[in-house]
N, C-alpha and C. Protein backbone atom coordinates (compact mmCIF):
# COMPACT_ATOMS: atom_id res chain seq x y z
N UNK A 1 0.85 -1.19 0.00
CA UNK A 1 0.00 0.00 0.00
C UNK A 1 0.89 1.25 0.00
N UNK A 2 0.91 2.12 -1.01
CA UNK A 2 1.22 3.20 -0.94
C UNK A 2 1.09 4.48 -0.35
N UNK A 3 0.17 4.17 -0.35
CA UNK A 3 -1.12 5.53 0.18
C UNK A 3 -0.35 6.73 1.00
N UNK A 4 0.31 6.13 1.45
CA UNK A 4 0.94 7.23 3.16
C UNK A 4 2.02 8.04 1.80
N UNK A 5 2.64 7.34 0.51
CA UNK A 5 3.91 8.21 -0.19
C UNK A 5 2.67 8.70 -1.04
N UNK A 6 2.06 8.51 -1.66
CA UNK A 6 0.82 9.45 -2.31
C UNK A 6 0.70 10.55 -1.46
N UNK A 7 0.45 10.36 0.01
CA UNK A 7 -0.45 11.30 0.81
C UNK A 7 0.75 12.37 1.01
N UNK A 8 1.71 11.95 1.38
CA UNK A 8 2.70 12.78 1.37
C UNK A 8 3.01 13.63 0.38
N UNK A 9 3.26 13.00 -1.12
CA UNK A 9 3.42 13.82 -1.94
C UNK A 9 2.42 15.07 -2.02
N UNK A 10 0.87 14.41 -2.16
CA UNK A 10 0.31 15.44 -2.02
C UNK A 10 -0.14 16.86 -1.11
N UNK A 11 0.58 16.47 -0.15
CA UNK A 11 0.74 17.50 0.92
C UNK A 11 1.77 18.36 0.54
N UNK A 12 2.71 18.06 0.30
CA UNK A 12 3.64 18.07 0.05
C UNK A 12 3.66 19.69 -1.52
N UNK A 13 3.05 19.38 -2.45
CA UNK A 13 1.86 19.68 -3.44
C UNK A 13 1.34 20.87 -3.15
N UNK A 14 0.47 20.95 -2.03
CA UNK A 14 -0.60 21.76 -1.87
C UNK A 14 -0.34 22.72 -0.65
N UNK A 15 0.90 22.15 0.02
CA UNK A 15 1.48 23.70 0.57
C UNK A 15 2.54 23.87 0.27
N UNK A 16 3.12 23.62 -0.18
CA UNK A 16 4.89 24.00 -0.30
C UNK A 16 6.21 23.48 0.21
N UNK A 17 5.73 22.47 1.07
CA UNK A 17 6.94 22.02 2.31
C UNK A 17 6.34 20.65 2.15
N UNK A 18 7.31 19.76 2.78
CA UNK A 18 7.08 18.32 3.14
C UNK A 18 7.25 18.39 4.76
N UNK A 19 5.82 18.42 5.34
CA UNK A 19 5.73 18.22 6.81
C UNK A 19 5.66 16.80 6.88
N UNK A 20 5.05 15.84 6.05
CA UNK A 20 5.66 14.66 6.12
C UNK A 20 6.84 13.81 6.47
N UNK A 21 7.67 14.17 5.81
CA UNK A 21 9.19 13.85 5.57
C UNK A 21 9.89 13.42 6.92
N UNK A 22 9.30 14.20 8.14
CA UNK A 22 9.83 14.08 9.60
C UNK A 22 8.82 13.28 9.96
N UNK A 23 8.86 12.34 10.88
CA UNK A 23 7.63 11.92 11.79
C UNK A 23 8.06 11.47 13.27
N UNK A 24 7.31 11.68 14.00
CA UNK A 24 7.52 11.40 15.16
C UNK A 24 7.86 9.97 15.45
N UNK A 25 6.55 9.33 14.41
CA UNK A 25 6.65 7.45 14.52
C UNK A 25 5.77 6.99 13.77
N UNK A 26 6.37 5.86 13.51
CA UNK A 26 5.51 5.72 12.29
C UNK A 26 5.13 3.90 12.13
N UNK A 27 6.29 3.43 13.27
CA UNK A 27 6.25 1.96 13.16
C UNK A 27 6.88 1.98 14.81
N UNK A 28 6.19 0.70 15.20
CA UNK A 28 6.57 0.33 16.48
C UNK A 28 6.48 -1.03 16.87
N UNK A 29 8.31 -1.68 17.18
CA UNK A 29 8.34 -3.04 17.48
C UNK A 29 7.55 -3.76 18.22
N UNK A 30 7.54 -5.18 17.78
CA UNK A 30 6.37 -5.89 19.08
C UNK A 30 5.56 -5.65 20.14
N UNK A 31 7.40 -5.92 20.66
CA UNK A 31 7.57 -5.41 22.47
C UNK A 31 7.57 -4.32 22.94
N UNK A 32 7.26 -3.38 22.01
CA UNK A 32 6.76 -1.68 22.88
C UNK A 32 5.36 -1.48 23.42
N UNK A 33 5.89 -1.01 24.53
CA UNK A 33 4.67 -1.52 25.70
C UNK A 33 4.09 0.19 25.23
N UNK A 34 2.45 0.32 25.40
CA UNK A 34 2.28 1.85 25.13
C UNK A 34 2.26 3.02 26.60
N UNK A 35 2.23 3.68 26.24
CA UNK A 35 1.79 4.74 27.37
C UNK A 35 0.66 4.89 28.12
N UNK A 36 0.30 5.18 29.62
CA UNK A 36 -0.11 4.68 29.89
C UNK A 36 -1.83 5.49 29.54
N UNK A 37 -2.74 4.75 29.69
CA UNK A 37 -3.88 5.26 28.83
C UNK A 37 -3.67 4.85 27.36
N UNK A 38 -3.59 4.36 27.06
CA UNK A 38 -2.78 4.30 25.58
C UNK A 38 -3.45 2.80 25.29
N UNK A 39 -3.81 3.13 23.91
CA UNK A 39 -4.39 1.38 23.74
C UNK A 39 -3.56 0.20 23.87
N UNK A 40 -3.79 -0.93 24.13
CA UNK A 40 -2.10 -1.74 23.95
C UNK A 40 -2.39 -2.55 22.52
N UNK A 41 -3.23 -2.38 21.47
CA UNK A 41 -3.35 -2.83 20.46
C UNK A 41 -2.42 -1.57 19.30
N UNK A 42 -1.49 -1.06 19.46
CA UNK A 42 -1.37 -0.14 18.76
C UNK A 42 -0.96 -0.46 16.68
N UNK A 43 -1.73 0.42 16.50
CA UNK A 43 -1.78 0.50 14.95
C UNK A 43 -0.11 0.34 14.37
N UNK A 44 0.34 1.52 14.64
CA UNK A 44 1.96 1.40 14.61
C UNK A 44 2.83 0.43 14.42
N UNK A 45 2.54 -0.29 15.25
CA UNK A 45 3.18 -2.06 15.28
C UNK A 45 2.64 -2.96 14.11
N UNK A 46 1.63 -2.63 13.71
CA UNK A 46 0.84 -3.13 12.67
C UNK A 46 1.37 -2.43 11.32
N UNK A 47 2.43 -1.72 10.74
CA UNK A 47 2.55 -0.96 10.03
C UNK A 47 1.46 0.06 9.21
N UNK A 48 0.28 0.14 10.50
CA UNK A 48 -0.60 1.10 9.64
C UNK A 48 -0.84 2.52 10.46
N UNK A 49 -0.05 3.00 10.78
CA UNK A 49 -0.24 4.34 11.73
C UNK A 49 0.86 5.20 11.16
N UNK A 50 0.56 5.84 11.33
CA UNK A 50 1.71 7.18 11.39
C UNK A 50 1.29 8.47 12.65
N UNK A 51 2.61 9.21 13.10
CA UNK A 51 2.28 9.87 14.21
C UNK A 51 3.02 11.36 13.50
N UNK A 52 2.38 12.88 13.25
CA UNK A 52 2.91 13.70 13.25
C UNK A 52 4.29 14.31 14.07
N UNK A 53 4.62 15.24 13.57
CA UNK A 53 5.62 16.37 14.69
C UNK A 53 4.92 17.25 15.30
N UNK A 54 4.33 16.49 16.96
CA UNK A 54 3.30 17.45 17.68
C UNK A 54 4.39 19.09 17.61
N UNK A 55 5.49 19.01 18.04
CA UNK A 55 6.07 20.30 17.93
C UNK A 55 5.67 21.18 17.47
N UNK A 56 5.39 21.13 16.42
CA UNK A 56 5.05 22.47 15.05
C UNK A 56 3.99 23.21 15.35
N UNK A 57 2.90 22.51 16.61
CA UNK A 57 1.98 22.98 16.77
C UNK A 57 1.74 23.64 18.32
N UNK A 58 3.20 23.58 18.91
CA UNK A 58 3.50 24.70 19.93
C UNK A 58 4.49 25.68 19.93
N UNK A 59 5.14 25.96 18.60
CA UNK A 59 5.73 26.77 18.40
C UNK A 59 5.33 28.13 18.76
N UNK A 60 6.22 29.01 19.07
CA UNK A 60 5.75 30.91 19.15
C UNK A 60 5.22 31.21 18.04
N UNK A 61 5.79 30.63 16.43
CA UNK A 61 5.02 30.94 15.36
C UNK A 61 4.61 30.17 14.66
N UNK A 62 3.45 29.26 15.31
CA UNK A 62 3.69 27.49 14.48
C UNK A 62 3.09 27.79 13.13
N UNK A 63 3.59 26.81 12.38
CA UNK A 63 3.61 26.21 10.93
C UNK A 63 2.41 24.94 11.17
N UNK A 64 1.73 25.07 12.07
CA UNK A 64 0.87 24.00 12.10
C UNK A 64 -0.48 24.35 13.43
N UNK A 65 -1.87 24.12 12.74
CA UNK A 65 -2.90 24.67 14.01
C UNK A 65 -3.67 23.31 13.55
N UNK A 66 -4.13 23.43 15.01
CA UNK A 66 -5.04 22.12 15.48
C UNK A 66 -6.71 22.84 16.19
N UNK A 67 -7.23 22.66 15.65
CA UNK A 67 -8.59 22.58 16.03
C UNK A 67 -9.45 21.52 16.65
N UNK A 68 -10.04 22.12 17.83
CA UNK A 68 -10.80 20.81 18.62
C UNK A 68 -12.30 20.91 17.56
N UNK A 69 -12.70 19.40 17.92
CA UNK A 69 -14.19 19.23 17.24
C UNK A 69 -14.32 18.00 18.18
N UNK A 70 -16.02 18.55 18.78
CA UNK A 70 -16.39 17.52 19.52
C UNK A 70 -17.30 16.93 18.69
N UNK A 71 -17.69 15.36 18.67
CA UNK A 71 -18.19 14.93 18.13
C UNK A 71 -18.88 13.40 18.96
N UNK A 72 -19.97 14.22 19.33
CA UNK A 72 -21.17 13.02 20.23
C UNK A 72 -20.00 13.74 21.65
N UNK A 73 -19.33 12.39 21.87
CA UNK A 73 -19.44 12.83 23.61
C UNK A 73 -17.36 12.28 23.34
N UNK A 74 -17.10 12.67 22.19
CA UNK A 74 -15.45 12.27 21.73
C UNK A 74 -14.59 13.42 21.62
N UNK A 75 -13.77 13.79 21.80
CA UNK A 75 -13.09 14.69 21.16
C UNK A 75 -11.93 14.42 19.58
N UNK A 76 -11.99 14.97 18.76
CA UNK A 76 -10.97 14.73 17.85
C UNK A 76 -10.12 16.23 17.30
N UNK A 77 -9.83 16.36 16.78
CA UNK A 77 -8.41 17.43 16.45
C UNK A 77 -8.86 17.46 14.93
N UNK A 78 -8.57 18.80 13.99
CA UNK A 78 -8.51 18.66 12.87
C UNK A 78 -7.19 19.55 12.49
N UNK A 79 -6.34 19.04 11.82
CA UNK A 79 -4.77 19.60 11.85
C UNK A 79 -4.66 20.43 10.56
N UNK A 80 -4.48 21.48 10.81
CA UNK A 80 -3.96 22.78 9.11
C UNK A 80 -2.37 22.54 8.84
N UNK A 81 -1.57 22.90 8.21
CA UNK A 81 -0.56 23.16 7.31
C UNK A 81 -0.26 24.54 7.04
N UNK A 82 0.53 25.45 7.58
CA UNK A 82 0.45 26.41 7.50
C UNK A 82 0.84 26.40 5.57
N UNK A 83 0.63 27.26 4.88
CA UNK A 83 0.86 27.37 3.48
C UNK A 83 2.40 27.94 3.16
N UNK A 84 3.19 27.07 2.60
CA UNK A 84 4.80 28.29 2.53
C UNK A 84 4.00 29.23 1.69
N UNK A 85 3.35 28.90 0.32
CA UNK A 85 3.16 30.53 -0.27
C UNK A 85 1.68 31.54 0.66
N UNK A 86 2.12 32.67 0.92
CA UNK A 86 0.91 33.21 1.54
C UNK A 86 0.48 34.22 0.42
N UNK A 87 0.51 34.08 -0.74
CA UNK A 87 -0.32 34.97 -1.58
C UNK A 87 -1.78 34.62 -1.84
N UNK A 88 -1.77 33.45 -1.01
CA UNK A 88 -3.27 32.88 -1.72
C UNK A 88 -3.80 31.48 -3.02
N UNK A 89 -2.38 31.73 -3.54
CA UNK A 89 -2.46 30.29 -4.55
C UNK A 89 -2.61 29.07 -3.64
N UNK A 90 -1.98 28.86 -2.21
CA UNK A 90 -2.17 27.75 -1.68
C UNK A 90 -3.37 27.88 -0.72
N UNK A 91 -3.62 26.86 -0.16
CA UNK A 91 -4.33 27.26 0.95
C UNK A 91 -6.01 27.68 1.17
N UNK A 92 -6.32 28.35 2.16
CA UNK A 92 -7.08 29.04 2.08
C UNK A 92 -7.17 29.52 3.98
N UNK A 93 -8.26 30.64 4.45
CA UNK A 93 -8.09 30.84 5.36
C UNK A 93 -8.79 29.78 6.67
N UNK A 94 -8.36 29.99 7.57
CA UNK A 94 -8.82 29.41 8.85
C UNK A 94 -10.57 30.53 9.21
N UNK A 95 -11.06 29.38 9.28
CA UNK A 95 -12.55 29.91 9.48
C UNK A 95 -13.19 29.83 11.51
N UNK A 96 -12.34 29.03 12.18
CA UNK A 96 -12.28 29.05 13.33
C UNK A 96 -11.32 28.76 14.23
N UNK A 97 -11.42 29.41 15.60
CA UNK A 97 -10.09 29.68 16.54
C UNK A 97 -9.27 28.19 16.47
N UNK A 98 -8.21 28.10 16.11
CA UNK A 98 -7.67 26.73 16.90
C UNK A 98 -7.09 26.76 18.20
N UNK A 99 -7.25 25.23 18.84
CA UNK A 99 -7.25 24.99 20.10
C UNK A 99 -5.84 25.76 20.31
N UNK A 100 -5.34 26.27 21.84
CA UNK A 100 -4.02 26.96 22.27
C UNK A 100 -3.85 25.47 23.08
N UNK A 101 -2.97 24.94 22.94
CA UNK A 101 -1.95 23.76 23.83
C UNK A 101 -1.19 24.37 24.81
N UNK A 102 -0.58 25.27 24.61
CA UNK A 102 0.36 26.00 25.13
C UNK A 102 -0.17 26.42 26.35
N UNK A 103 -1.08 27.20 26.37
CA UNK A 103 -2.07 27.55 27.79
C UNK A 103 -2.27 27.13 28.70
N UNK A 104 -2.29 25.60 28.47
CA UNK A 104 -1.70 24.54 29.91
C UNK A 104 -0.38 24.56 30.42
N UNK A 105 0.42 25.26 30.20
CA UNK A 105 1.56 25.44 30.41
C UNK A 105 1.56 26.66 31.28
N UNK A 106 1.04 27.79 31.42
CA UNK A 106 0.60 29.01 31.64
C UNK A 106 0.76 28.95 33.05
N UNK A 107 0.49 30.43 33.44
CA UNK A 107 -0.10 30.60 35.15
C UNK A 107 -1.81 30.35 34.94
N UNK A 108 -2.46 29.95 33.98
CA UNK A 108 -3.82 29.66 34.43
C UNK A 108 -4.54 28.37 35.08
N UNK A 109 -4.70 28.50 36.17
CA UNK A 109 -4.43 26.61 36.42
C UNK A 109 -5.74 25.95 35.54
N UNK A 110 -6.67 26.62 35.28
CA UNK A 110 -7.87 26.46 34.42
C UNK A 110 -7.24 25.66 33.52
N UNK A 111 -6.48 26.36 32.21
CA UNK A 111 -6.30 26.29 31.03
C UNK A 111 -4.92 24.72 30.78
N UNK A 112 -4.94 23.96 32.12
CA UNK A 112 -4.38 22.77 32.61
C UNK A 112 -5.64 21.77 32.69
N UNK A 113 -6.35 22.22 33.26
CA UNK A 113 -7.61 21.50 33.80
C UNK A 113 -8.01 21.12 33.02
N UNK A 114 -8.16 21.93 31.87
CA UNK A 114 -9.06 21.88 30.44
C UNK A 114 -8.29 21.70 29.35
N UNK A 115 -7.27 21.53 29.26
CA UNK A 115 -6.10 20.74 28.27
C UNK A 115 -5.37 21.98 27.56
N UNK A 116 -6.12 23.33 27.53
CA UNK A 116 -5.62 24.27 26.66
C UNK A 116 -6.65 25.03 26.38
N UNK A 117 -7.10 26.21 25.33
CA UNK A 117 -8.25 26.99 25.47
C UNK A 117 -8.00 27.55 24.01
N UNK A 118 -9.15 28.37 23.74
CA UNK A 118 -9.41 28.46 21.81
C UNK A 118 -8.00 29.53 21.94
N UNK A 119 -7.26 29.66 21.10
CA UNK A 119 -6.55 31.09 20.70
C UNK A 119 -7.40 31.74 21.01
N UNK A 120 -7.04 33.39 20.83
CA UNK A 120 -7.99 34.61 21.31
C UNK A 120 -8.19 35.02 19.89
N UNK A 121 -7.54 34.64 19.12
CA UNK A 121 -8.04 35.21 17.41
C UNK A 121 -7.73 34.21 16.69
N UNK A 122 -8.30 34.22 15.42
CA UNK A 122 -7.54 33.11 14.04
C UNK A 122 -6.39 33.72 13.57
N UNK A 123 -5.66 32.94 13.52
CA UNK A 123 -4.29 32.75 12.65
C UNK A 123 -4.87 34.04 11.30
N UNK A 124 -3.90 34.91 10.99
CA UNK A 124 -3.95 35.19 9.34
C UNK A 124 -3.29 34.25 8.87
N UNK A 125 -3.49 34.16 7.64
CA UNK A 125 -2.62 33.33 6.63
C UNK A 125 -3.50 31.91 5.69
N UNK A 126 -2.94 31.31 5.32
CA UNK A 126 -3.75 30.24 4.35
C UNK A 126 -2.91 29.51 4.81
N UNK A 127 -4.20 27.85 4.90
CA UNK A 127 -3.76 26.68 5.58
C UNK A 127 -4.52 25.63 4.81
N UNK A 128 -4.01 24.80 4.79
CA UNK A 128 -4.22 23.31 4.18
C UNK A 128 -4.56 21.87 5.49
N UNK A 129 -5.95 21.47 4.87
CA UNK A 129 -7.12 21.18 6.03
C UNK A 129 -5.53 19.31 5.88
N UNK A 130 -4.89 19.08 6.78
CA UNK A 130 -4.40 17.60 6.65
C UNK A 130 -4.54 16.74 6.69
N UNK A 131 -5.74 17.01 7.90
CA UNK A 131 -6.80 15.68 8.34
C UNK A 131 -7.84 15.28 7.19
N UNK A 132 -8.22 16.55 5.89
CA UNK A 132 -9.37 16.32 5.16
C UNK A 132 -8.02 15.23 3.93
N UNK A 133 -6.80 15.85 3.84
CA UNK A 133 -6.55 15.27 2.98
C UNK A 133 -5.81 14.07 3.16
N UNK A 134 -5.53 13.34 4.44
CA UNK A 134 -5.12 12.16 4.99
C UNK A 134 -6.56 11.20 4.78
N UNK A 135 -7.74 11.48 4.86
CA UNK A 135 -8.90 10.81 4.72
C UNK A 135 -8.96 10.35 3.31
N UNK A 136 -8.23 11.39 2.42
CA UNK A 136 -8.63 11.03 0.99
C UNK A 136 -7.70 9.68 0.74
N UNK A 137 -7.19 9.42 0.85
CA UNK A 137 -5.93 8.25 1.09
C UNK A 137 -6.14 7.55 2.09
N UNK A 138 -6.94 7.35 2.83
CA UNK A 138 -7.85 6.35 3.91
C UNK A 138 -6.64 6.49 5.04
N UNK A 139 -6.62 7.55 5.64
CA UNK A 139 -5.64 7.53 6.58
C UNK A 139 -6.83 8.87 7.32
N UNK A 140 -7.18 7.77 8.75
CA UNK A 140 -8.13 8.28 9.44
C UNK A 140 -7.64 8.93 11.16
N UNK A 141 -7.77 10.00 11.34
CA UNK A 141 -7.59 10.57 12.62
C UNK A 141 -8.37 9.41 13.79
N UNK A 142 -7.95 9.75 14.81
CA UNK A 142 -8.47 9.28 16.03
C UNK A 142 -9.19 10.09 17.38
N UNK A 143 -10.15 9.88 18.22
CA UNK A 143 -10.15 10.47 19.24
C UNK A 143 -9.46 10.47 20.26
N UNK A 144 -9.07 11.96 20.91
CA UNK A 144 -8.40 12.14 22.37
C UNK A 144 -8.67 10.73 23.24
N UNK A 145 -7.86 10.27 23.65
CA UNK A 145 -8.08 9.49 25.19
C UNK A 145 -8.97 10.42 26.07
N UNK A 146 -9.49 9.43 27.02
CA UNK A 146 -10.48 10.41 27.81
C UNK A 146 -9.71 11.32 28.57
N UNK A 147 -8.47 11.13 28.91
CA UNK A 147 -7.53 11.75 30.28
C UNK A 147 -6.75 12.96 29.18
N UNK A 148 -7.13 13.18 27.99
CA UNK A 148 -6.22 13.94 27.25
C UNK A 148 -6.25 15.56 28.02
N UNK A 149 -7.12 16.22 28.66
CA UNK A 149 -6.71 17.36 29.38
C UNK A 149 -5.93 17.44 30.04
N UNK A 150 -5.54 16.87 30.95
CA UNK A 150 -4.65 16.74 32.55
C UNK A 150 -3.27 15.43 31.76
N UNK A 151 -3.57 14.76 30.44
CA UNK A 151 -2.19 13.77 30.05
C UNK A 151 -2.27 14.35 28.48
N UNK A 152 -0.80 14.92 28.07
CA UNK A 152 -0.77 15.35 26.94
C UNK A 152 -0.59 14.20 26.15
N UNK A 153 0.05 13.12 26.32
CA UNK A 153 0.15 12.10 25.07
C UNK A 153 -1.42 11.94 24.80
N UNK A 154 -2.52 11.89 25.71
CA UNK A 154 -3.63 11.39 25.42
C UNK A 154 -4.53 12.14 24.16
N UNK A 155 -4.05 13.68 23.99
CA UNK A 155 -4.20 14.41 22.76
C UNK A 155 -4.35 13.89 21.60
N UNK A 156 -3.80 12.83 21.63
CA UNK A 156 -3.53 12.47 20.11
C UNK A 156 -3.82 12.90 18.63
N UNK A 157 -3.73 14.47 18.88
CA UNK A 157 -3.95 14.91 17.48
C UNK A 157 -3.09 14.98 16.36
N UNK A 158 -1.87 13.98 16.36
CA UNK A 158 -0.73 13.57 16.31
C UNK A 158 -0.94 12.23 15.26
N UNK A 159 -1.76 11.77 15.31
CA UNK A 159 -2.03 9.81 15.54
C UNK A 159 -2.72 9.76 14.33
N UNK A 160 -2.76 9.32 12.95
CA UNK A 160 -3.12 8.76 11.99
C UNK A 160 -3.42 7.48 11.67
N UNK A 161 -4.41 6.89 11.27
CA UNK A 161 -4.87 5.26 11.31
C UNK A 161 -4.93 4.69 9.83
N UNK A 162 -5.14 4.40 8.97
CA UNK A 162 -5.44 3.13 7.57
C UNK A 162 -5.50 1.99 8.15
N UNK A 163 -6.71 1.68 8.84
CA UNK A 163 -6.82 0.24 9.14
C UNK A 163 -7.16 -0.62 7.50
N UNK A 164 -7.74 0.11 6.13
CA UNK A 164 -8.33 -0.69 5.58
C UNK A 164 -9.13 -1.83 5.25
N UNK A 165 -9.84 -1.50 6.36
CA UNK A 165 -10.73 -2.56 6.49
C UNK A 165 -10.64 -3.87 7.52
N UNK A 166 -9.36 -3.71 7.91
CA UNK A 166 -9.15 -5.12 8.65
C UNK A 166 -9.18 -5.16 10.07
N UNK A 167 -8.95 -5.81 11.30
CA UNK A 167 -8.89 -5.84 12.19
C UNK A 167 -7.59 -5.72 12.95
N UNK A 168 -7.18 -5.37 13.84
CA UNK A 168 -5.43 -5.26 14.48
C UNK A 168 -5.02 -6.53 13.98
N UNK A 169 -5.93 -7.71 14.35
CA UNK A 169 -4.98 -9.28 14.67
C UNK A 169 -4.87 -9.68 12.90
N UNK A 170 -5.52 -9.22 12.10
CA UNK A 170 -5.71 -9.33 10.80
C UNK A 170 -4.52 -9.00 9.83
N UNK A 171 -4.38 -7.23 10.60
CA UNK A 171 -2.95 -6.25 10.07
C UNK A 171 -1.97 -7.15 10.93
N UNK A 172 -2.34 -7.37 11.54
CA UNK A 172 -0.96 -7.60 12.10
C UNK A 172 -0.28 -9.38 11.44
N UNK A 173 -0.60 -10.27 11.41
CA UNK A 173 -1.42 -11.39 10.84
C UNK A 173 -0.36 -11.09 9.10
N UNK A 174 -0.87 -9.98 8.64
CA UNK A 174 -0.30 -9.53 7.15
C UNK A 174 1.53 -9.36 6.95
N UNK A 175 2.00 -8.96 8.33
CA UNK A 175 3.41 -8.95 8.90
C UNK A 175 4.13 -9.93 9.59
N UNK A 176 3.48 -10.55 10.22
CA UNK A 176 4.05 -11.42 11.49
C UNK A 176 3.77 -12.73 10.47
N UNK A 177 4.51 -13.65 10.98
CA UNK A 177 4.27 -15.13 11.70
C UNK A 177 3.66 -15.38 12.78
N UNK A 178 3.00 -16.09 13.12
CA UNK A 178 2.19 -16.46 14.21
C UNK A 178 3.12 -16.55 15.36
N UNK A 179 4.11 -17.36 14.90
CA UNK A 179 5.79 -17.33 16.02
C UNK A 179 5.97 -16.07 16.87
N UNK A 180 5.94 -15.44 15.58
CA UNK A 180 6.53 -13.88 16.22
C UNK A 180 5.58 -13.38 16.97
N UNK A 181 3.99 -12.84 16.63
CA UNK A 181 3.17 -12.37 17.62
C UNK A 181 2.94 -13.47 19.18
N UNK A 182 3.29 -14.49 18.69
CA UNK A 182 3.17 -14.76 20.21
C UNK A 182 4.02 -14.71 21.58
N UNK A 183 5.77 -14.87 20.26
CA UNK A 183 7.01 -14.20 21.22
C UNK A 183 6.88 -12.68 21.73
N UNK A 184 6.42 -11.97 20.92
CA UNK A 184 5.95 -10.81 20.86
C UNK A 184 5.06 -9.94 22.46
N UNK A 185 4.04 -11.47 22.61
CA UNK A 185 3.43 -11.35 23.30
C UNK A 185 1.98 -10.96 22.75
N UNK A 186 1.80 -10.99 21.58
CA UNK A 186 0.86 -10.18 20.92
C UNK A 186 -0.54 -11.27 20.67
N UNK A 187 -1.44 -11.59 20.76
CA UNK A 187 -2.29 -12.71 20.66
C UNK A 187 -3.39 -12.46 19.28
C-alpha cells in the first residue's frame, strides 16, 4: 500500500513544504509496551499508523494549528498546514479559533484543567485542512483518550490510522508469523 507516499506527496503539493518527511513514529516493534492510557493494540506495530511532529503545533510561530471538534461525547483534532506561499495560490483561510496547547503550560491553572483553550483570534494566513486530505488516502484521525486534558500524550492529534478494512490481529497477521506475535506477546 502506498497511500501514506501518495499522501505525502500530495501534501507536500498543496502547501509548499514536506511536513511529512519528519515523523515522530511511524512503526513500532512488538515489544513496545504503550503509554499509559494508551491502547495496547497499537496500529503502529501493525505498520498502519503514522504519528505527526506534535512540535510544530507549539511553536511561538507554528507552521501548524489544530482545532478541537467535539463529536457526540469524543473529542478529535482537525490539523492545518500552514501554506509556505501566503499569496493565496495555496491554501485558504482558517474559518475558526484553533485549540491553544500551550495555555496549559501558563499561570492559568484552568487552562491545565481543560487541556488548553481556543486562541484569542484566528491565525492570518492560508492553511491546508491535513486531516481532510489524509482521509482522501484512507488515513483516518483518532479520538483524544479520555484523560487527554490533565495527560498530553492522550491528545492524540498527532495519531493517523489506515486500518483498511481489517482488524489489528488481521494487520498484524499480514506482517508477522504467528511465532513472532506470540514471542511478541501479541495474541
Amino acid at each position: 500500500d502506498q497511500s501514506f507516499l501518495a499522501l505525502r506527496e500530495r501534501v507536500q503539493a498543496e502547501t509548499g513544504w514536506d511536513y511529512l518527511g519528519q515523523l515522530d513514529n511511524m512503526f513500532m516493534p512488538l515489544d513496545a509496551q504503550p503509554l499509559p492510557g494508551q491502547p495496547l493494540e497499537s496500529w503502529n506495530q501493525a505498520g498502519r499508523a503514522f504519528d505527526v511532529r506534535y512540535q510544530e503545533a507549539l511553536a511561538f510561530d507554528p507552521q501548524v494549528e489544530v482545532l478541537r471538534e467535539d463529536v457526540g461525547t469524543e473529542t478529535y483534532w482537525r490539523v492545518y498546514l500552514r501554506a509556505a506561499a501566503q499569496d493565496g495560490s495555496m491554501g485558504e483561510p482558517l474559518r475558526d479559533r484553533p485549540w491553544d496547547f500551550r495555555a496549559r503550560f501558563g499561570d492559568e491553572p484552568r487552562y491545565y484543567n481543560e487541556g488548553g483553550k481556543l486562541k484569542d483570534a484566528i491565525p492570518a494566513g492560508y492553511y491546508v485542512d491535513l486531516t481532510a486530505l489524509a482521509a482522501d488516502y484512507g488515513w483516518q484521525r483518532v479520538p483524544a483518550s479520555d484523560n487527554w486534558r490533565t495527560f498530553f500524550p492522550g491528545i492524540r492529534f498527532w495519531h493517523f490510522e489506515n486500518r483498511g478494512g481489517l482488524t489489528w490481529a488481521q494487520a498484524m497477521a499480514e506482517i508477522y508469523r504467528p511465532e513472532e506475535l506470540d514471542a511478541g506477546g501479541q495474541e
